[in-house]
PDB file of N, CA and C in Angstrom:
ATOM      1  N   UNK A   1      -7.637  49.561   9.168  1.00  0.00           N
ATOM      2  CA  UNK A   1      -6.311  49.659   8.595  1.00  0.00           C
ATOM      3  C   UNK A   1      -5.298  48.838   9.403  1.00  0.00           C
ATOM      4  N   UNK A   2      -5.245  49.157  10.645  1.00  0.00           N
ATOM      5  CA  UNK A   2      -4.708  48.366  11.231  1.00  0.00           C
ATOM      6  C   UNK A   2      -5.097  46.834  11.574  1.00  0.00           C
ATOM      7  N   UNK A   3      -4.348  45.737  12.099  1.00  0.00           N
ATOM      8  CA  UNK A   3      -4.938  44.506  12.103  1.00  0.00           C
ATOM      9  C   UNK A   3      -4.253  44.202  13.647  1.00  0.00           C
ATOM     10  N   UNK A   4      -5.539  44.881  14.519  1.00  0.00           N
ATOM     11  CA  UNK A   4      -5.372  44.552  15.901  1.00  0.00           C
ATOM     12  C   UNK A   4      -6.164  43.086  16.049  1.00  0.00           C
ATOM     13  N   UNK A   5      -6.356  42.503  15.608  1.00  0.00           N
ATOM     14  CA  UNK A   5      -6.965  41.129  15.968  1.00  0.00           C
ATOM     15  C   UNK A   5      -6.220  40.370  15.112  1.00  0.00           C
ATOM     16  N   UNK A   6      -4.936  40.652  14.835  1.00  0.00           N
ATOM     17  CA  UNK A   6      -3.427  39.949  14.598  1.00  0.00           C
ATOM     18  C   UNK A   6      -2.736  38.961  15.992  1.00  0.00           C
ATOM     19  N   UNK A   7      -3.055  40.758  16.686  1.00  0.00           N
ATOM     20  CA  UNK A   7      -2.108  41.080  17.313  1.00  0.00           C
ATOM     21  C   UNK A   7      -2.537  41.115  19.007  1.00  0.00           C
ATOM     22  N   UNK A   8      -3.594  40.478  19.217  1.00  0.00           N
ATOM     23  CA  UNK A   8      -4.457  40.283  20.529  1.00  0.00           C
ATOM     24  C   UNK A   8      -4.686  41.539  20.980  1.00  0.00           C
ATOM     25  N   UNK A   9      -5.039  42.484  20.103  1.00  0.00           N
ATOM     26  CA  UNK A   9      -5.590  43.830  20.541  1.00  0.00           C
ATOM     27  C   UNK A   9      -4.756  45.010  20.987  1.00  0.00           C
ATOM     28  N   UNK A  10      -3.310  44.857  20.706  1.00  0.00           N
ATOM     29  CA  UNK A  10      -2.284  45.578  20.863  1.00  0.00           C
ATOM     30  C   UNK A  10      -1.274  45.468  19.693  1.00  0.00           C
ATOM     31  N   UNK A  11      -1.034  46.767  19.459  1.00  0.00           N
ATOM     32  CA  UNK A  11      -0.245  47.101  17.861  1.00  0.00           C
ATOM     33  C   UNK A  11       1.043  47.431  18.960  1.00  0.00           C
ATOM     34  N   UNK A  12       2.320  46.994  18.423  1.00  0.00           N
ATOM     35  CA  UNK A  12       3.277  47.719  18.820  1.00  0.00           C
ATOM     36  C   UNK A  12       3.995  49.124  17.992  1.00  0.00           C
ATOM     37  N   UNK A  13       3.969  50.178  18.495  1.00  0.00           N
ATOM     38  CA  UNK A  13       4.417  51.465  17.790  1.00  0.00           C
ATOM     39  C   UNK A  13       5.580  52.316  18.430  1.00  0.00           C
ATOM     40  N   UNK A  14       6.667  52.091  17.308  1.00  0.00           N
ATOM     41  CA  UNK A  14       7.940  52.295  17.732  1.00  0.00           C
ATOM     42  C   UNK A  14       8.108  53.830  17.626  1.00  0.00           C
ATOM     43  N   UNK A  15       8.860  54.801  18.004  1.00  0.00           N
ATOM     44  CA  UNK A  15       8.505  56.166  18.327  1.00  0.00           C
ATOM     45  C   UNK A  15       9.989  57.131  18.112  1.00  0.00           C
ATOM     46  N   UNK A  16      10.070  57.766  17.027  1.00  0.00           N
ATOM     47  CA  UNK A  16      11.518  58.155  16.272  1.00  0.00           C
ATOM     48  C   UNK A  16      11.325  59.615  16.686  1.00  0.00           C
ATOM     49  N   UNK A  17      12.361  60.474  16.909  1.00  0.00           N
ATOM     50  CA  UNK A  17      12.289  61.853  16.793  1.00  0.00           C
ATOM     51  C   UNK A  17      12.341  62.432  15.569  1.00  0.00           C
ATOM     52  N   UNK A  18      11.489  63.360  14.745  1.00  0.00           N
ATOM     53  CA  UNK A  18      11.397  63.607  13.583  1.00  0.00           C
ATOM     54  C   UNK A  18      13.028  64.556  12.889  1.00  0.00           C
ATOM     55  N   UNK A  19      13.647  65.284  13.775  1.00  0.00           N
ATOM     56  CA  UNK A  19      14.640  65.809  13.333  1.00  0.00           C
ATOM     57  C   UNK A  19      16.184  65.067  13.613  1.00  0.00           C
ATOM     58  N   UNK A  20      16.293  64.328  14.426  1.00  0.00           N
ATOM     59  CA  UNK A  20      17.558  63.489  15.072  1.00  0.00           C
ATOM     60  C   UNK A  20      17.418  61.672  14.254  1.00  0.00           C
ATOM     61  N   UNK A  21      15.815  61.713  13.919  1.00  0.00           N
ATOM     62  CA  UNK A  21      16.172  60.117  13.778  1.00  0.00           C
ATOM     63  C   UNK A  21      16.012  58.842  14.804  1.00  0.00           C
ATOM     64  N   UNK A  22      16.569  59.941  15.880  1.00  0.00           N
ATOM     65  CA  UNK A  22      16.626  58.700  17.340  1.00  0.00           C
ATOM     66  C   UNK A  22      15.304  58.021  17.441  1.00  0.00           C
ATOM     67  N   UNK A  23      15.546  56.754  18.010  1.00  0.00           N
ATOM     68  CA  UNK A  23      14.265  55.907  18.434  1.00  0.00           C
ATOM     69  C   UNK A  23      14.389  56.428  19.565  1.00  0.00           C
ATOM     70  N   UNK A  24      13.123  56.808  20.283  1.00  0.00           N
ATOM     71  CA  UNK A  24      12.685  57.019  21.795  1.00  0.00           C
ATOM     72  C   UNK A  24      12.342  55.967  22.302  1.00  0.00           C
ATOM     73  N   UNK A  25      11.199  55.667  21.947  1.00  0.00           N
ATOM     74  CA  UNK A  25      10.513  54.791  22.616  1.00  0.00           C
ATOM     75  C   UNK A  25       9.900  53.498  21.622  1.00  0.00           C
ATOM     76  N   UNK A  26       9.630  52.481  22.685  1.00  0.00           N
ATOM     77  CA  UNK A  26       8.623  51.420  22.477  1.00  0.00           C
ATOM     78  C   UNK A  26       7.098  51.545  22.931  1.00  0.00           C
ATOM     79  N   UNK A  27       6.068  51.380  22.436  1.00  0.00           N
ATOM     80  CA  UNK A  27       4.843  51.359  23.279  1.00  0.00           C
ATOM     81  C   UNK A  27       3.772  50.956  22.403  1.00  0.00           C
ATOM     82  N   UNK A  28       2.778  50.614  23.237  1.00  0.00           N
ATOM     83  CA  UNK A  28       1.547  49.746  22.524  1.00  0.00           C
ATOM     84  C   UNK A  28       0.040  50.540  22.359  1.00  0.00           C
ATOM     85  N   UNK A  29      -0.073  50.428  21.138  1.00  0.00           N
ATOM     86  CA  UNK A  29      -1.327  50.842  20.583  1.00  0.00           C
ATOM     87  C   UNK A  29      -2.759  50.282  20.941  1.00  0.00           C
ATOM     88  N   UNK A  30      -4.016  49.893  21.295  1.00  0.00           N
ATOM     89  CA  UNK A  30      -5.454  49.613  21.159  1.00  0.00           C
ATOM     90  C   UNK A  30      -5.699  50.605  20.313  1.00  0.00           C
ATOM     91  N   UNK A  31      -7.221  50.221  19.807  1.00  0.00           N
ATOM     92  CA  UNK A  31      -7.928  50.697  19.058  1.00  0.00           C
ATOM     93  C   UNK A  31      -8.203  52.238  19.412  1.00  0.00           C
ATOM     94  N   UNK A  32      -8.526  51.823  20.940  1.00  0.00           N
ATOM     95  CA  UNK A  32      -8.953  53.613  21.547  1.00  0.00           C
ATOM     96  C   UNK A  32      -7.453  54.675  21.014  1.00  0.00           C
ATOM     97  N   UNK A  33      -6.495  53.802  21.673  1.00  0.00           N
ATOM     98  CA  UNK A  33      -5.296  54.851  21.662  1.00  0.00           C
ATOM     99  C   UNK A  33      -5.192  55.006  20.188  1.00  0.00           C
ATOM    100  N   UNK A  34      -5.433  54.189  19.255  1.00  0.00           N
ATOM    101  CA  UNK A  34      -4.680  54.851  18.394  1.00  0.00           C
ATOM    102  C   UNK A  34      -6.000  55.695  17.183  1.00  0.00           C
ATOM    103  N   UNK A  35      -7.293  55.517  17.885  1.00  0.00           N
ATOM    104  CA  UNK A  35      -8.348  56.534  16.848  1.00  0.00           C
ATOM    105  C   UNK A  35      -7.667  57.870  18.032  1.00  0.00           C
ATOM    106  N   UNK A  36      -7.378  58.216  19.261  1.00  0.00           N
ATOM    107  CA  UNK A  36      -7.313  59.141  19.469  1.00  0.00           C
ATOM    108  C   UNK A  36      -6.046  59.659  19.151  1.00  0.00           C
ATOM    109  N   UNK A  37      -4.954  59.212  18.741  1.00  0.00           N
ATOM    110  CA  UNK A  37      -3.906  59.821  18.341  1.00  0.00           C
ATOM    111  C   UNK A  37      -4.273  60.196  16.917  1.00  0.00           C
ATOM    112  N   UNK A  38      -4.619  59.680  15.968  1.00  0.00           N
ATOM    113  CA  UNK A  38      -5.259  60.298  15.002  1.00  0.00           C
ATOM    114  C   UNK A  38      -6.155  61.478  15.435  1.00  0.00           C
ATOM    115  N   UNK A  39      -7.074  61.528  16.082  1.00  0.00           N
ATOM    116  CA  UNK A  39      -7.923  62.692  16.452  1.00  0.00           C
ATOM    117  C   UNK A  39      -7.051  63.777  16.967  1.00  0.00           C
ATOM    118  N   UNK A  40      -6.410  63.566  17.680  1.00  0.00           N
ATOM    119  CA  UNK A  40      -5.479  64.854  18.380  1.00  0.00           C
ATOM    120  C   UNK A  40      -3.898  65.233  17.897  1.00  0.00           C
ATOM    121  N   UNK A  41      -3.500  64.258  16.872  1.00  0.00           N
ATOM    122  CA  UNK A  41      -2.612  65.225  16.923  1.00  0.00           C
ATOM    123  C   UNK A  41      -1.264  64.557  17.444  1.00  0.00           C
ATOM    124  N   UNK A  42      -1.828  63.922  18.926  1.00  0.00           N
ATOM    125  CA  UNK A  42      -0.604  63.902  19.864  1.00  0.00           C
ATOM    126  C   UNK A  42      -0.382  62.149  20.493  1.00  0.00           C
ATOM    127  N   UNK A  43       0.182  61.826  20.410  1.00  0.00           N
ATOM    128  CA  UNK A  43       0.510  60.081  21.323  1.00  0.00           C
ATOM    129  C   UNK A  43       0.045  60.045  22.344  1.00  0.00           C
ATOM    130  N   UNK A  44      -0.910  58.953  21.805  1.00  0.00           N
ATOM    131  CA  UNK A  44      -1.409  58.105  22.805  1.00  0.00           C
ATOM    132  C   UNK A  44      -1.734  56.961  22.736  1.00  0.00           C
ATOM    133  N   UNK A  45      -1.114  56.104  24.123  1.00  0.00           N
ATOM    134  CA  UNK A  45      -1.060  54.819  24.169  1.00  0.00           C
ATOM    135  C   UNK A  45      -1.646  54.133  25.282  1.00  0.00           C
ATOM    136  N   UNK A  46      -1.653  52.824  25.176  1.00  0.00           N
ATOM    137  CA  UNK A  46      -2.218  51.838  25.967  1.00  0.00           C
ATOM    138  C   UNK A  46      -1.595  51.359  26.887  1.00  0.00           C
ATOM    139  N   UNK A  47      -1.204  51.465  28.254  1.00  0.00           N
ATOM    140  CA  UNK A  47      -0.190  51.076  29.541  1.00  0.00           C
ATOM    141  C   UNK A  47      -0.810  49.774  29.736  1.00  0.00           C
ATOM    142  N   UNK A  48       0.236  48.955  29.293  1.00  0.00           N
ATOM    143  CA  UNK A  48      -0.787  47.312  29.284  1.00  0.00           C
ATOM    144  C   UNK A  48      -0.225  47.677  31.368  1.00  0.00           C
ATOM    145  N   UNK A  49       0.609  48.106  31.711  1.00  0.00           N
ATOM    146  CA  UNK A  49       0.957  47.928  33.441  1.00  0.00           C
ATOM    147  C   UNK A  49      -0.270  48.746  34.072  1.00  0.00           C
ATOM    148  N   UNK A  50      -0.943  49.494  33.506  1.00  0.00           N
ATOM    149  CA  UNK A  50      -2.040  50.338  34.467  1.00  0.00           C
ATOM    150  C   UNK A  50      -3.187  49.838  33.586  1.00  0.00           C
ATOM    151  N   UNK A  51      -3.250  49.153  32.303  1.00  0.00           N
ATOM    152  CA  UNK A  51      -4.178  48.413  31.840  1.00  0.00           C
ATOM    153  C   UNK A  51      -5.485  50.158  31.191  1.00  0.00           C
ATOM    154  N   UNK A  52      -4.810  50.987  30.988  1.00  0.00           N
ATOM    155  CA  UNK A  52      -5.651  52.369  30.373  1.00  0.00           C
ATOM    156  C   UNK A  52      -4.717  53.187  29.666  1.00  0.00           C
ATOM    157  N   UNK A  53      -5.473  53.690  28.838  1.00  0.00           N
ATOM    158  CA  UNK A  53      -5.052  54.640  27.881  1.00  0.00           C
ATOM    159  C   UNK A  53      -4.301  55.278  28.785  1.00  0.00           C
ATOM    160  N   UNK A  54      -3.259  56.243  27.966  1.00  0.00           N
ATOM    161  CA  UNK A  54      -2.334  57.234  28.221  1.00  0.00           C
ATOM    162  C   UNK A  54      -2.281  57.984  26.971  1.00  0.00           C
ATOM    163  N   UNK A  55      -2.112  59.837  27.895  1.00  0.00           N
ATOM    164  CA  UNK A  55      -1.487  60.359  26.505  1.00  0.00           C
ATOM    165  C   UNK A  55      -0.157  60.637  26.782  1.00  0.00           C
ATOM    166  N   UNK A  56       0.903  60.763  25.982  1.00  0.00           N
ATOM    167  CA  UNK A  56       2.198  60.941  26.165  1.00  0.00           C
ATOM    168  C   UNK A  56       2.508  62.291  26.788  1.00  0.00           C
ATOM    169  N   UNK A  57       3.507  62.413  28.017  1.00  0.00           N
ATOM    170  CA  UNK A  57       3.266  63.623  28.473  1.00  0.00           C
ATOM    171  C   UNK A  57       2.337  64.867  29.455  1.00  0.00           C
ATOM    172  N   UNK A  58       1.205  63.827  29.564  1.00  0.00           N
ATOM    173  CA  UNK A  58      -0.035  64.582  30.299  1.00  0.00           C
ATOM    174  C   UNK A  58       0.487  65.021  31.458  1.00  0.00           C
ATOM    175  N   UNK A  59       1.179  64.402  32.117  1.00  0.00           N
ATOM    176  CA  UNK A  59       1.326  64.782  33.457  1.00  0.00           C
ATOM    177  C   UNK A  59       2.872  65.492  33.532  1.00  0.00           C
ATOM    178  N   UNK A  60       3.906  64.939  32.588  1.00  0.00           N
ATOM    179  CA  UNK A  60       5.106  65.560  32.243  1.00  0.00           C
ATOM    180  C   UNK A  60       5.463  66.595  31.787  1.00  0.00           C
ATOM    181  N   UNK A  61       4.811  67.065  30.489  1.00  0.00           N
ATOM    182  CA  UNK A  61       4.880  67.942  30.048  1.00  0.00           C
ATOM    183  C   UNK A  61       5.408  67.738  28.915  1.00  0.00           C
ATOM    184  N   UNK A  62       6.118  65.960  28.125  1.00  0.00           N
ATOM    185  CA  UNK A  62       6.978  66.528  27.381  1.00  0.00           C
ATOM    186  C   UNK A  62       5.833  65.465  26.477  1.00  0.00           C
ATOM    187  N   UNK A  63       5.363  65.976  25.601  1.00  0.00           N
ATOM    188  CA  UNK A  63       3.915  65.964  24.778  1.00  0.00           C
ATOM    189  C   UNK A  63       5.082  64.893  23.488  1.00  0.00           C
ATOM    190  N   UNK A  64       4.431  64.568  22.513  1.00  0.00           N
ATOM    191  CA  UNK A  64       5.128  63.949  21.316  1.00  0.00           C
ATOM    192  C   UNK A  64       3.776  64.017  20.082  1.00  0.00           C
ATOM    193  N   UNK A  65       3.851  65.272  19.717  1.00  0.00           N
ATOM    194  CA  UNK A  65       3.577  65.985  18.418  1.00  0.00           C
ATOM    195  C   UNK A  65       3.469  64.891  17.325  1.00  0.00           C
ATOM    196  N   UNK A  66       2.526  64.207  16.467  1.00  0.00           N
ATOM    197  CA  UNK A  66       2.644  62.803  15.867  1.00  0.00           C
ATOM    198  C   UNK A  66       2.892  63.868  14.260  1.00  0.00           C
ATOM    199  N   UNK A  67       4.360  63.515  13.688  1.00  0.00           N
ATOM    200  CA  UNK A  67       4.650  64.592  12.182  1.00  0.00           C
ATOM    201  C   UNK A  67       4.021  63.803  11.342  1.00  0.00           C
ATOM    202  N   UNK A  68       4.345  61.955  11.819  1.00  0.00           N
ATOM    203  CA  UNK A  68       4.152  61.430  10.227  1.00  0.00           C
ATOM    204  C   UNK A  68       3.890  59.603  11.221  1.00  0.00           C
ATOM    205  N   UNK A  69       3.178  58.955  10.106  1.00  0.00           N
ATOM    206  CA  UNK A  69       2.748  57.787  10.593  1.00  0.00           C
ATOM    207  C   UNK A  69       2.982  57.044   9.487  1.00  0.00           C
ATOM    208  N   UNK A  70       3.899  55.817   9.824  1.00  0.00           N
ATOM    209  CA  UNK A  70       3.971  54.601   9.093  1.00  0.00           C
ATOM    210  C   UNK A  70       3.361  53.167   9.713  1.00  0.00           C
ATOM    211  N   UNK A  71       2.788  52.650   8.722  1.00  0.00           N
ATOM    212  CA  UNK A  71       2.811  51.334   8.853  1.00  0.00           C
ATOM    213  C   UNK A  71       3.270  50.346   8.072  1.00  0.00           C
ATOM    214  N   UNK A  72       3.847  49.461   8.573  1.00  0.00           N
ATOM    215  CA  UNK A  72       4.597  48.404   8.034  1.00  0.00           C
ATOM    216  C   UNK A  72       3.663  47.688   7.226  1.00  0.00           C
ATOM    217  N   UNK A  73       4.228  46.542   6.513  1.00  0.00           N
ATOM    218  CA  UNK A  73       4.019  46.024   5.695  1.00  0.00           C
ATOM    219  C   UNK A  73       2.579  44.521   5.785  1.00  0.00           C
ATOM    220  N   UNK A  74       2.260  44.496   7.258  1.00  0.00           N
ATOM    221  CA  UNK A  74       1.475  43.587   7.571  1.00  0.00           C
ATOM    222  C   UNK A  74       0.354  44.047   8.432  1.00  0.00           C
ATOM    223  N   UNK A  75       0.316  45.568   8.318  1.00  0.00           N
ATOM    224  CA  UNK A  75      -0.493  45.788   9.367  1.00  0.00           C
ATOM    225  C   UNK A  75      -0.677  46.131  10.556  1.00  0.00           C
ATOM    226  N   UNK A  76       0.526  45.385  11.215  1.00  0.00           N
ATOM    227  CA  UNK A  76       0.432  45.106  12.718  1.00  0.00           C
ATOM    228  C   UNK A  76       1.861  45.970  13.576  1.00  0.00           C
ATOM    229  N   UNK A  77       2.110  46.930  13.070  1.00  0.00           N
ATOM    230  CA  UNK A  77       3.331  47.740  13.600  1.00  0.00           C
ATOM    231  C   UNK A  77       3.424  49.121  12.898  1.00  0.00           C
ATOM    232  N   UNK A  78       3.116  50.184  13.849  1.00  0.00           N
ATOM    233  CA  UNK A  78       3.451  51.256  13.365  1.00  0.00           C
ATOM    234  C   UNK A  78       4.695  51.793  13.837  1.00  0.00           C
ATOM    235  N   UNK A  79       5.138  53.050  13.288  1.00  0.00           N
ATOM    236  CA  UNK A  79       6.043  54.236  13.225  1.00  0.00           C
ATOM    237  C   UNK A  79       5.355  55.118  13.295  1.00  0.00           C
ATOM    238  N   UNK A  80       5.340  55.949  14.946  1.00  0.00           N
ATOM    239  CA  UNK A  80       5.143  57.529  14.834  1.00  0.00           C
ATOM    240  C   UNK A  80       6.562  58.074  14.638  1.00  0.00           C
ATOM    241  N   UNK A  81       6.524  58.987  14.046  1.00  0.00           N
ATOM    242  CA  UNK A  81       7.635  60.232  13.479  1.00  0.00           C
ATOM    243  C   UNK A  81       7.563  61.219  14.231  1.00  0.00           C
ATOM    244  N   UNK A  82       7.956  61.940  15.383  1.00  0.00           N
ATOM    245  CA  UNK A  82       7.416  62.669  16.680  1.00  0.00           C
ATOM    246  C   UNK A  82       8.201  64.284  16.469  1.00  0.00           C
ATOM    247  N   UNK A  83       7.642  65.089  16.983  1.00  0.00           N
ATOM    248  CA  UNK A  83       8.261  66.411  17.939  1.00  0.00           C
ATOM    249  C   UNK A  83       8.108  66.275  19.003  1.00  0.00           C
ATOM    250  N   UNK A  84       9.634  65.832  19.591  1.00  0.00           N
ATOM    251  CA  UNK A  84       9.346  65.504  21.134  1.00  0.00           C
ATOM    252  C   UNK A  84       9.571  66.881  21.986  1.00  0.00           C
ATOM    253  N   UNK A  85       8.280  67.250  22.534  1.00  0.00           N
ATOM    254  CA  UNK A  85       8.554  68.138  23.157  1.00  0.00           C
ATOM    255  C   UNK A  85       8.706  68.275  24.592  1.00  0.00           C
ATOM    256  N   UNK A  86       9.265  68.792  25.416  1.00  0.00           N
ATOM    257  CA  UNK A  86      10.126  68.440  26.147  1.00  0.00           C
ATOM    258  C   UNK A  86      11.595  67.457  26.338  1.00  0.00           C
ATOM    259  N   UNK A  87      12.387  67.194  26.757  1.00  0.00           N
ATOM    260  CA  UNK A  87      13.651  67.143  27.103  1.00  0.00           C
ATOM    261  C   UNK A  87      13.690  65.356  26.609  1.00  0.00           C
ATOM    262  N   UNK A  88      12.773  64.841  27.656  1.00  0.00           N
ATOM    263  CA  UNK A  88      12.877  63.391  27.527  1.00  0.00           C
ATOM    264  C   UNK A  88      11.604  62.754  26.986  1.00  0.00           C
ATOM    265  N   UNK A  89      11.759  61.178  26.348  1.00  0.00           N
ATOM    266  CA  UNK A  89      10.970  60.263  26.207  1.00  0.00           C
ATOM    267  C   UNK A  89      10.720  59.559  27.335  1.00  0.00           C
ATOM    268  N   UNK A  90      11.723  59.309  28.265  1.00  0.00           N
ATOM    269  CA  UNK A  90      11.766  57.666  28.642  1.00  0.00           C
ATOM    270  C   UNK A  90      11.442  58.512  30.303  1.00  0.00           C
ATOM    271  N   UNK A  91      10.291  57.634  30.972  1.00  0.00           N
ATOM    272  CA  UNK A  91      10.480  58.378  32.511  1.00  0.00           C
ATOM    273  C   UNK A  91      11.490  58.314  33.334  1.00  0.00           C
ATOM    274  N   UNK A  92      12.953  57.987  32.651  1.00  0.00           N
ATOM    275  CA  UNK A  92      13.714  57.951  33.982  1.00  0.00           C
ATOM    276  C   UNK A  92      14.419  59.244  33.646  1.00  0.00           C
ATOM    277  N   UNK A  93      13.931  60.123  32.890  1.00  0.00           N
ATOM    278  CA  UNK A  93      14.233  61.348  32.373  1.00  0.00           C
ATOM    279  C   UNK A  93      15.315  61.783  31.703  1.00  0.00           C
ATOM    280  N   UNK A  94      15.927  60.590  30.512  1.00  0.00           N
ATOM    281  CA  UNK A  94      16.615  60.500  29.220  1.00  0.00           C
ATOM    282  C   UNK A  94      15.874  60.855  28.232  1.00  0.00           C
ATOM    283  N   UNK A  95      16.422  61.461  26.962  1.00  0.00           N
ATOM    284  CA  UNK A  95      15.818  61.691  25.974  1.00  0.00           C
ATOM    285  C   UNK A  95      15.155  60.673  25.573  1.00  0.00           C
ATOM    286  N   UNK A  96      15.548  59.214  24.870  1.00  0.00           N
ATOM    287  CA  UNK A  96      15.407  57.893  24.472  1.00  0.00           C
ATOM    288  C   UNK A  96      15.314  56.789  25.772  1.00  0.00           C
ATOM    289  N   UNK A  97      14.308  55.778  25.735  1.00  0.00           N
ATOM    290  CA  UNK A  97      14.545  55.129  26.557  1.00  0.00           C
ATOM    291  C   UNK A  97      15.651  53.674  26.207  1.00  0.00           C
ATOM    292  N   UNK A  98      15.969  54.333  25.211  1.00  0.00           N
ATOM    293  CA  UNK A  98      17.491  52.879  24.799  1.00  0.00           C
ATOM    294  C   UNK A  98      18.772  54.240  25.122  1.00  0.00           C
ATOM    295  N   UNK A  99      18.785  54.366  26.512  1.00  0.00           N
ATOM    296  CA  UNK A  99      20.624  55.289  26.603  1.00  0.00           C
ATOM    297  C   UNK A  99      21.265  54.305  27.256  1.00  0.00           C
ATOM    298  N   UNK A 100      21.412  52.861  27.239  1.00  0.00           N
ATOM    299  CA  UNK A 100      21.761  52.266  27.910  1.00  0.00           C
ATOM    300  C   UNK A 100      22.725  50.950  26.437  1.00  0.00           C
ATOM    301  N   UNK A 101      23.852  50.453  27.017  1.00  0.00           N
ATOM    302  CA  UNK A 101      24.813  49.658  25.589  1.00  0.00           C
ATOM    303  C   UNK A 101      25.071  48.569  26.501  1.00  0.00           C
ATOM    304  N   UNK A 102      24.527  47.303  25.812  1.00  0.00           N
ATOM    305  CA  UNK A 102      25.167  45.990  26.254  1.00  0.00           C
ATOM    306  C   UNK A 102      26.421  46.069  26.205  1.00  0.00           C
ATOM    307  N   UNK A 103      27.387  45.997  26.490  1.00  0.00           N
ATOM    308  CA  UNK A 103      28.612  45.065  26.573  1.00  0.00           C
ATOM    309  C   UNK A 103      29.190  44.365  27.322  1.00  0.00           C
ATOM    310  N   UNK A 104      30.073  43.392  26.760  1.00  0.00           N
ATOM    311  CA  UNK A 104      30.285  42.155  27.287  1.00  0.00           C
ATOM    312  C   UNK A 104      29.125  41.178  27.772  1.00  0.00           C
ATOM    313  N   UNK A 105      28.008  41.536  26.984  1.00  0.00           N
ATOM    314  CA  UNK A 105      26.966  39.784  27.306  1.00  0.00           C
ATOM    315  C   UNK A 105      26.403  40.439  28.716  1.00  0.00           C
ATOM    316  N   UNK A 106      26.882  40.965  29.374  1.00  0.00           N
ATOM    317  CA  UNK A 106      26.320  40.985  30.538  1.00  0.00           C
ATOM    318  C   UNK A 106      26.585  42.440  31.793  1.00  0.00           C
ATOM    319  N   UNK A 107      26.899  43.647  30.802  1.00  0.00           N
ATOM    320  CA  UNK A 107      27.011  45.066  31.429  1.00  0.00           C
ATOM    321  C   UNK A 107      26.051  46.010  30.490  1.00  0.00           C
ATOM    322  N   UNK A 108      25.614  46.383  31.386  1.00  0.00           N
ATOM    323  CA  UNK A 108      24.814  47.560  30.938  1.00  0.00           C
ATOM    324  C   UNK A 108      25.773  48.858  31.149  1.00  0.00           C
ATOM    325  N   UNK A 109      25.862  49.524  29.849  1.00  0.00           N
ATOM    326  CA  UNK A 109      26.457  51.134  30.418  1.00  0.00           C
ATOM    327  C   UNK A 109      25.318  52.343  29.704  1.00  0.00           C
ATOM    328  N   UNK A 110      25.426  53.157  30.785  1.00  0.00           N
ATOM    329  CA  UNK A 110      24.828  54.366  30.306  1.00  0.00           C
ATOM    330  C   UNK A 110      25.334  55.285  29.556  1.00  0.00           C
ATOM    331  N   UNK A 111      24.333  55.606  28.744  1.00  0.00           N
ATOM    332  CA  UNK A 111      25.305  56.459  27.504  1.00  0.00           C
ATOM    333  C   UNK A 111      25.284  58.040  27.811  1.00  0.00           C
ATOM    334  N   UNK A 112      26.098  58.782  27.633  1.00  0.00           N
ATOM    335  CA  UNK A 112      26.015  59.838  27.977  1.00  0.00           C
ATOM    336  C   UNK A 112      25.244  60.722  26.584  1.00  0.00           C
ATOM    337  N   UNK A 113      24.540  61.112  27.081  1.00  0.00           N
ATOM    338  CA  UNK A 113      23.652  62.323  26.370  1.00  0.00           C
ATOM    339  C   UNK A 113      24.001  63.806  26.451  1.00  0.00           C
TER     340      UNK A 113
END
């Protein structure tokens, strides 16, 4: 279904909270991660930086419940629809890892949550 040999063996799958809407996260799919997120239930992805699967949360606690799965129109990009459970997505321990607003070309501000 998917067309990981698009995509050099990594799907990118963008990661929404099912009741808020918010985008959490960015993160990348393989084949492994994404037959086991189908199998369980729960997100899991591919850490191209530690180069191995991950499940979302294992060591955190804050798990991401998969409600609903889209794929786009070519194959090569999904949408999990999540129950994020626990507090945050992003490890610097924000809900979303976009709490942060360009302005002016060249400031980052943090958004308050």
């Amino acid at each position: 279904m998917l067309d990981f040999d698009k995509t050099g063996g990594l799907v990118p799958c963008i990661v929404q909270e099912e009741g808020t809407k918010d985008v959490l996260m960015l993160a990348y799919l393989n084949r492994e991660s994404w037959e086991k997120s189908l199998e369980t239930g729960y997100a899991h992805y591919y850490s191209r930086s530690r180069k191995s699967l991950w499940k979302k949360g294992e060591t955190s606690g804050h798990l991401q419940e998969i409600r609903e799965i889209r794929i786009d129109c070519d194959n090569d990009t999904v949408l999990f629809i999540v129950r994020q459970i626990g507090g945050s997505a992003c490890h610097t321990g924000h809900k979303s890892c976009f709490y942060r607003t360009l302005q002016n070309k060249d400031v980052l501000v943090d958004n308050e949550e």
